[in-house]
C-alpha atoms as a PDB file:
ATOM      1  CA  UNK A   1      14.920  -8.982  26.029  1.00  0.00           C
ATOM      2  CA  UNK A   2      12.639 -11.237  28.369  1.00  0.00           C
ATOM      3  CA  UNK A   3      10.638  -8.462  30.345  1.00  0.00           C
ATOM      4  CA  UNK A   4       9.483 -11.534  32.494  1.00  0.00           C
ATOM      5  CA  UNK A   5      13.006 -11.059  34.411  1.00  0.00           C
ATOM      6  CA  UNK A   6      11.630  -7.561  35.341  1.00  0.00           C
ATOM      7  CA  UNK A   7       8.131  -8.240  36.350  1.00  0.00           C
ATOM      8  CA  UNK A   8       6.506  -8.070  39.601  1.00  0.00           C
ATOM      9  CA  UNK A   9       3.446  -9.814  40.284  1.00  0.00           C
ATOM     10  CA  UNK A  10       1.024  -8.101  42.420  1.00  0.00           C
ATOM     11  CA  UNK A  11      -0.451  -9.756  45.206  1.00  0.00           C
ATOM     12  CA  UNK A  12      -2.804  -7.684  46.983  1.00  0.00           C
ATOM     13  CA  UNK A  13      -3.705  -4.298  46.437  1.00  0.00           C
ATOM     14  CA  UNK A  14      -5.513  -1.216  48.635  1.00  0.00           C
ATOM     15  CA  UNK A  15      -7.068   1.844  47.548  1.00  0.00           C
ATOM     16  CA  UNK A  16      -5.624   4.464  50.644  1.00  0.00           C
ATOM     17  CA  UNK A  17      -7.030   7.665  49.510  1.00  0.00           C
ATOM     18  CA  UNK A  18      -9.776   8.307  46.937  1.00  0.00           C
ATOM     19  CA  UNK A  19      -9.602  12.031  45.573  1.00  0.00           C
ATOM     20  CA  UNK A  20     -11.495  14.127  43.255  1.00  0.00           C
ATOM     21  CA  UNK A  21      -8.474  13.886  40.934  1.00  0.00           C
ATOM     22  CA  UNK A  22      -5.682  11.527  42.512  1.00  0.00           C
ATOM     23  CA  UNK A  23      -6.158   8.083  43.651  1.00  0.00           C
ATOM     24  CA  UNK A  24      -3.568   6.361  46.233  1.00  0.00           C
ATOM     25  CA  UNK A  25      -2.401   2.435  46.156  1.00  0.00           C
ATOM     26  CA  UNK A  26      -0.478   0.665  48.171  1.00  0.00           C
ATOM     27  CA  UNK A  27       0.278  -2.615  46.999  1.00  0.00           C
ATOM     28  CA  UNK A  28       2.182  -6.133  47.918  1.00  0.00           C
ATOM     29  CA  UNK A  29       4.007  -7.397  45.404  1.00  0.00           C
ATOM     30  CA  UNK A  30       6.196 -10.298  44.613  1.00  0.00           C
ATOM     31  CA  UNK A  31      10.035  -9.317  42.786  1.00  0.00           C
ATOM     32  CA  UNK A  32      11.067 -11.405  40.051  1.00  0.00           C
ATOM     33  CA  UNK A  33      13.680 -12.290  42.665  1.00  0.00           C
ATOM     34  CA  UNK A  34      10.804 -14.096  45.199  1.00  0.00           C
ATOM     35  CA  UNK A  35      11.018 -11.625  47.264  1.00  0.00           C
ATOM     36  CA  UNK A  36       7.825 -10.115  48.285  1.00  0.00           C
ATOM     37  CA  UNK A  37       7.603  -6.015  48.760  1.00  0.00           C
ATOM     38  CA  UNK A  38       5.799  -2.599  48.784  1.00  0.00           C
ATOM     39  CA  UNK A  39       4.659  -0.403  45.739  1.00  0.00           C
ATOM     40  CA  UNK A  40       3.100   3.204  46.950  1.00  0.00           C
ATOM     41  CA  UNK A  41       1.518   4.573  44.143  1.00  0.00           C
ATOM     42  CA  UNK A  42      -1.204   6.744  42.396  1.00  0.00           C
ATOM     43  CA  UNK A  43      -3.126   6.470  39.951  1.00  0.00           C
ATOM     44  CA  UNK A  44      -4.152   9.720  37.513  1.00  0.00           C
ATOM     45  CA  UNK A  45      -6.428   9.939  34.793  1.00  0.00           C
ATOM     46  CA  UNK A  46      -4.674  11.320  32.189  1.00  0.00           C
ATOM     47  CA  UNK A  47      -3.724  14.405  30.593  1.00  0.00           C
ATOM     48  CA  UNK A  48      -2.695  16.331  27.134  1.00  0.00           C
ATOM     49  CA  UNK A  49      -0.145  18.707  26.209  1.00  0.00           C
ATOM     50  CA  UNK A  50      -0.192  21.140  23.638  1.00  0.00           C
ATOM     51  CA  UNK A  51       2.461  22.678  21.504  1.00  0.00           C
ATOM     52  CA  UNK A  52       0.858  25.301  20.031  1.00  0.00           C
ATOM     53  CA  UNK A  53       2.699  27.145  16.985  1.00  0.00           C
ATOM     54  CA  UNK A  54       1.177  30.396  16.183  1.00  0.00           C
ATOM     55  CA  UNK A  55       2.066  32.125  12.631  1.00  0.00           C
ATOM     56  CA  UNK A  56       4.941  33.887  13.604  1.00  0.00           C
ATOM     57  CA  UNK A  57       6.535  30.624  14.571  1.00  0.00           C
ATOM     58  CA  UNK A  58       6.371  30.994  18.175  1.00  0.00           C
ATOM     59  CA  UNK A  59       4.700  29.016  21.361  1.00  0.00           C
ATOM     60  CA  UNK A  60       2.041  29.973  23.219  1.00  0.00           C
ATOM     61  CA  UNK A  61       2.783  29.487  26.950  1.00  0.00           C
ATOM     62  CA  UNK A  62       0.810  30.281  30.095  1.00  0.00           C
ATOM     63  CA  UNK A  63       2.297  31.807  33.467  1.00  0.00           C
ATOM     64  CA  UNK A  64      -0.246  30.115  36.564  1.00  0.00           C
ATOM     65  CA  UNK A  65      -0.006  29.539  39.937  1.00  0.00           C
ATOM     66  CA  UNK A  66       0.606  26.412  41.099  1.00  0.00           C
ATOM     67  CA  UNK A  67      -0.212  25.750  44.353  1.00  0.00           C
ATOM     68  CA  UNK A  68       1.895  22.025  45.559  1.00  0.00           C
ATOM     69  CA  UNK A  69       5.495  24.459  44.651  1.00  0.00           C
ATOM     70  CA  UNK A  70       3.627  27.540  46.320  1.00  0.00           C
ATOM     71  CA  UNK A  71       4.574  29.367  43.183  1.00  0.00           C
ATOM     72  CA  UNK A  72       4.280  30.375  39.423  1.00  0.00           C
ATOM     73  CA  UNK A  73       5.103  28.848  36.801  1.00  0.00           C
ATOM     74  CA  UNK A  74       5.969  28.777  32.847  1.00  0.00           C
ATOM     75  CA  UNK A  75       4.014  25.591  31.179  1.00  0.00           C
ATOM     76  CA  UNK A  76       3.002  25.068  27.632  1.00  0.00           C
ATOM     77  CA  UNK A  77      -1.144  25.014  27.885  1.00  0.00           C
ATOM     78  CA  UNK A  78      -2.182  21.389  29.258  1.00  0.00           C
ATOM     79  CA  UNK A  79      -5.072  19.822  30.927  1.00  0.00           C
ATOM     80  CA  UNK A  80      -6.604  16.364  32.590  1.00  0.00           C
ATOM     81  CA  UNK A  81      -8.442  14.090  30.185  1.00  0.00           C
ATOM     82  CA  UNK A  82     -11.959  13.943  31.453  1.00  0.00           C
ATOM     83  CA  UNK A  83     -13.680  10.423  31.796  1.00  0.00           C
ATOM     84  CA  UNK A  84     -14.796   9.278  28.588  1.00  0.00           C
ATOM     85  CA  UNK A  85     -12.766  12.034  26.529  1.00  0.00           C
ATOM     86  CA  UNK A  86     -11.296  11.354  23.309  1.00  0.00           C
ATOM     87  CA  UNK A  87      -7.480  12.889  23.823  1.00  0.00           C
ATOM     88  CA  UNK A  88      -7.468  15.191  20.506  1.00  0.00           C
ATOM     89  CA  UNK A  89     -11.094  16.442  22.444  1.00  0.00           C
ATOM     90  CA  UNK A  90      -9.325  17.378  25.753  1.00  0.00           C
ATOM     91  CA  UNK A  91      -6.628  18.971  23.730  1.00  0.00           C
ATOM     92  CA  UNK A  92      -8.918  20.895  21.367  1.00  0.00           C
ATOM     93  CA  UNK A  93     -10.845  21.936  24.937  1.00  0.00           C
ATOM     94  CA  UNK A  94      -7.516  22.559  27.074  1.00  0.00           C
ATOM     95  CA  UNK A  95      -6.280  25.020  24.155  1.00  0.00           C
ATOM     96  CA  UNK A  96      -9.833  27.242  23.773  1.00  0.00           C
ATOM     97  CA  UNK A  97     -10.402  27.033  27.259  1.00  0.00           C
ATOM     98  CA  UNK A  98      -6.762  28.571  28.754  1.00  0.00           C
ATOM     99  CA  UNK A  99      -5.923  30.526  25.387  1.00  0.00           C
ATOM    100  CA  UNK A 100      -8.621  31.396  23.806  1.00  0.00           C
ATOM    101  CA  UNK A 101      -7.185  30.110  20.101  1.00  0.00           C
ATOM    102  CA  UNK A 102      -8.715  27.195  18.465  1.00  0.00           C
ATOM    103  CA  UNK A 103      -6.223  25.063  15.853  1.00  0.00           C
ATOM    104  CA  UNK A 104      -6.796  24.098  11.809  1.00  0.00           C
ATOM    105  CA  UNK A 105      -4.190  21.424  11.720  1.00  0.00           C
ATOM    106  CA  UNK A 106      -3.940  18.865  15.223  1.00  0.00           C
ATOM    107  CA  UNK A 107      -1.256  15.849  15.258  1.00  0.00           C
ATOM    108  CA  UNK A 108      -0.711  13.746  18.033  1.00  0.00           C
ATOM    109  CA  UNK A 109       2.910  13.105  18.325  1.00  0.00           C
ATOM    110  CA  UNK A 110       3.705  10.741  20.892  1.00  0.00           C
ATOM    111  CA  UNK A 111       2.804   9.933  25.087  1.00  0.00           C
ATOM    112  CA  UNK A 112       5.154  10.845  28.093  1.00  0.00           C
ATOM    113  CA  UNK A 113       5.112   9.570  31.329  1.00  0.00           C
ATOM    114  CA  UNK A 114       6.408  12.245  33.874  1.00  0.00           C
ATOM    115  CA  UNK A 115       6.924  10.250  37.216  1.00  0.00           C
ATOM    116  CA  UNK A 116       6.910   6.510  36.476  1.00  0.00           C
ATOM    117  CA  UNK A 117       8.315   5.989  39.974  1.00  0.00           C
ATOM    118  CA  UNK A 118       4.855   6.438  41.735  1.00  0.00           C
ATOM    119  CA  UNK A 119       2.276   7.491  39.526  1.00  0.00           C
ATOM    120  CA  UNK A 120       0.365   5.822  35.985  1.00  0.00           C
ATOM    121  CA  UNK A 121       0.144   9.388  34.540  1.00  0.00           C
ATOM    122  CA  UNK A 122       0.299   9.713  31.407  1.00  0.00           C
ATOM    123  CA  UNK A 123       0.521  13.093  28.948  1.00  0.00           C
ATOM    124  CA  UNK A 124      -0.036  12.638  25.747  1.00  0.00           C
ATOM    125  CA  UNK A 125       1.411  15.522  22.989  1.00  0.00           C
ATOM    126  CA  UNK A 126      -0.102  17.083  20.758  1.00  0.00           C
ATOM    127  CA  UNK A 127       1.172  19.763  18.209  1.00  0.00           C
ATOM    128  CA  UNK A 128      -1.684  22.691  17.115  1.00  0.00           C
ATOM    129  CA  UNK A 129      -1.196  25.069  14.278  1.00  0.00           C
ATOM    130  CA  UNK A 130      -2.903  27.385  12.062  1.00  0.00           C
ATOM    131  CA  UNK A 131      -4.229  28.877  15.194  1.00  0.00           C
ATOM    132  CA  UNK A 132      -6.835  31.351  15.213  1.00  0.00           C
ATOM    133  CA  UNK A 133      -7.727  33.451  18.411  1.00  0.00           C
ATOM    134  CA  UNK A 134     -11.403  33.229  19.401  1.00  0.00           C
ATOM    135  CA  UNK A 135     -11.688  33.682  23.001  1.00  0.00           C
ATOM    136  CA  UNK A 136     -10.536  32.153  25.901  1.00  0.00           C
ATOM    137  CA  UNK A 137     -12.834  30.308  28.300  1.00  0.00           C
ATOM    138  CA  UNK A 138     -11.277  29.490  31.691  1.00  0.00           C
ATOM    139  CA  UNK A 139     -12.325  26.956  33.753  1.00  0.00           C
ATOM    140  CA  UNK A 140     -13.922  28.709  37.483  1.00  0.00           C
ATOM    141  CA  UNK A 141     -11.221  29.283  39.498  1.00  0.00           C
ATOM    142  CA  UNK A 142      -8.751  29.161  36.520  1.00  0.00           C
ATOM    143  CA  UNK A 143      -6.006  32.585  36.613  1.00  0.00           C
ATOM    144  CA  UNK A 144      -3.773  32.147  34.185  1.00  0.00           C
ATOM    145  CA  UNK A 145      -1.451  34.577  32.114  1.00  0.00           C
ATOM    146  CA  UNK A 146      -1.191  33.862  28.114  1.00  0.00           C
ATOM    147  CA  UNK A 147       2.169  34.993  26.166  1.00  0.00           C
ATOM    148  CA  UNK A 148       4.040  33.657  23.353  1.00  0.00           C
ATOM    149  CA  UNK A 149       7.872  32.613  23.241  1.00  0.00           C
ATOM    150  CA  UNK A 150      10.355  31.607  20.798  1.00  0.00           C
ATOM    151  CA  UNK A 151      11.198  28.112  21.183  1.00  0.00           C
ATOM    152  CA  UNK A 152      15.146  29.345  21.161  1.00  0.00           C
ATOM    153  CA  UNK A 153      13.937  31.524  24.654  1.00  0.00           C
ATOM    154  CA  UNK A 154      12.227  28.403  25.516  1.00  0.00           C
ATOM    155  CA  UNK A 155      15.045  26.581  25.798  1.00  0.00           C
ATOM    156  CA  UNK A 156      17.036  29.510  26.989  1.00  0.00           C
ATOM    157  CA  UNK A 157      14.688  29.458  30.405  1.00  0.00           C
ATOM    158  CA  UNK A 158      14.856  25.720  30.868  1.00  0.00           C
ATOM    159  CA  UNK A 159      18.717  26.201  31.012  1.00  0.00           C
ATOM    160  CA  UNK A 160      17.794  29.201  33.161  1.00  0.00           C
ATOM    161  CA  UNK A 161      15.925  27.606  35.449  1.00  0.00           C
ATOM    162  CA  UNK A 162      12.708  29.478  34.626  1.00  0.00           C
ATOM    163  CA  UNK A 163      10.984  26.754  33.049  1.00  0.00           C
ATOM    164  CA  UNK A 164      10.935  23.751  35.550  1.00  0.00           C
ATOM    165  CA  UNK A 165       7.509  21.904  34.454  1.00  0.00           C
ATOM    166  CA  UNK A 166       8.801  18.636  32.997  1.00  0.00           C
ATOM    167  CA  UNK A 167       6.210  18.213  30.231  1.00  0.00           C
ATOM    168  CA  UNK A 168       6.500  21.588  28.794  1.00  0.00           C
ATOM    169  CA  UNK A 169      10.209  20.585  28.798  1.00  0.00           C
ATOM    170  CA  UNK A 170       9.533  17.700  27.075  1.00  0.00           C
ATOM    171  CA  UNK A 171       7.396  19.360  24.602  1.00  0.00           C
ATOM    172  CA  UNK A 172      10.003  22.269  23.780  1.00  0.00           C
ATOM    173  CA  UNK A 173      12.146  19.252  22.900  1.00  0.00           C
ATOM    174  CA  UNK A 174       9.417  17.674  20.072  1.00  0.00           C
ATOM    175  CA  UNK A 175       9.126  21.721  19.257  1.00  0.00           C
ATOM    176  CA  UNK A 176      13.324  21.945  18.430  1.00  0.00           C
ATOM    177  CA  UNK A 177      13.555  19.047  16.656  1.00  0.00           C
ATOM    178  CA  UNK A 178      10.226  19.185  14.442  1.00  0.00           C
ATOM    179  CA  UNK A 179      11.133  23.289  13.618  1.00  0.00           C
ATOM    180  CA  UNK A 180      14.316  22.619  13.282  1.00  0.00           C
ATOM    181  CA  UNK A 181      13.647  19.754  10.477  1.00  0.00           C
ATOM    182  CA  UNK A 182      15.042  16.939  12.373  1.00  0.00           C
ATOM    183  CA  UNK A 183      11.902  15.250  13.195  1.00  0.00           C
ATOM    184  CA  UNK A 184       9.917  15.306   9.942  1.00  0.00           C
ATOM    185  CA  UNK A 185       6.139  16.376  10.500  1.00  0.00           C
ATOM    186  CA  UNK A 186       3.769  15.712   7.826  1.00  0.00           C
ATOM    187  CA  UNK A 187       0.899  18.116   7.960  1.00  0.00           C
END
């Protein structure tokens, strides 16, 4: 397939908000087409996700606030990839920090992207196992609730509705298929 009938060729571009975390773009672009248009967007620097199998074969997942839905929520633990950060670094950090459990084995299994429409974001996975429990260290301002699910209740709650977070969806899915032997994982 020629991705050149796809492109758009940017023409101008301006930075329209400059946050601690999120940056906004709004940029003029040309279509493949000629014709010349808007692209709203923002730019994010990254985060992990971890699927974290403890020896009784289940997740661990974290109940927090979070504040944009005005509610709480079920998410696997995740965290934003600090400037500089190796990925397997911020995962290794995201994990002690919200859990308390550091990992023997790490494997990075693949990158999501969960809103392509307007934002670069990027998650990438990781799975963690042979976990041992040392203490949790939460970021200031950090509340957060630790438990531990079956990945069969997992999935239960996303067809619930309970679990609505779109990257701990996405990582229950790599979860199913690698504990269920589908997706091979060589540790």
């Amino acid at each position: 397939m020629d991705e050149s009938n796809f492109t758009e060729e940017t023409l101008a571009s301006e930075q329209v908000f400059d946050g601690r975390l999120l940056k906004v773009f709004s940029d003029k672009v040309r279509l493949p087409d000629g014709v010349e248009s808007v692209r709203e967007y923002v730019k994010h620097p990254g985060a992990v996700v971890v699927i974290a199998v403890l020896d009784n074969g289940k997740l661990l997942f974290e109940r927090q606030y979070r504040y944009p839905l005005r509610g709480v929520f079920l998410e696997v633990p995740a965290g934003k990839i600090d400037p500089g950060e190796h990925i397997l670094d911020t995962a290794r950090r995201e994990l002690r920090e919200e859990t308390g459990y550091k990992a023997k084995t790490w494997r990075h299994l693949g990158t999501m992207h969960p809103c392509i429409g307007y934002a670069d974001e990027r998650i990438e996975i990781f799975w963690a196992h042979g976990l041992t429990f040392v203490g949790a260290e939460l970021d200031h301002g950090e509340i957060l609730e630790v438990t531990e699910m079956s990945v069969a209740d997992a999935l239960l709650a996303v067809r619930d509705g309970e679990i609505t977070d779109a990257k701990t969806i996405t990582a229950l899915l790599w979860a199913e298929k690698i504990l269920s032997g589908a997706w091979p994982l060589t540790l």
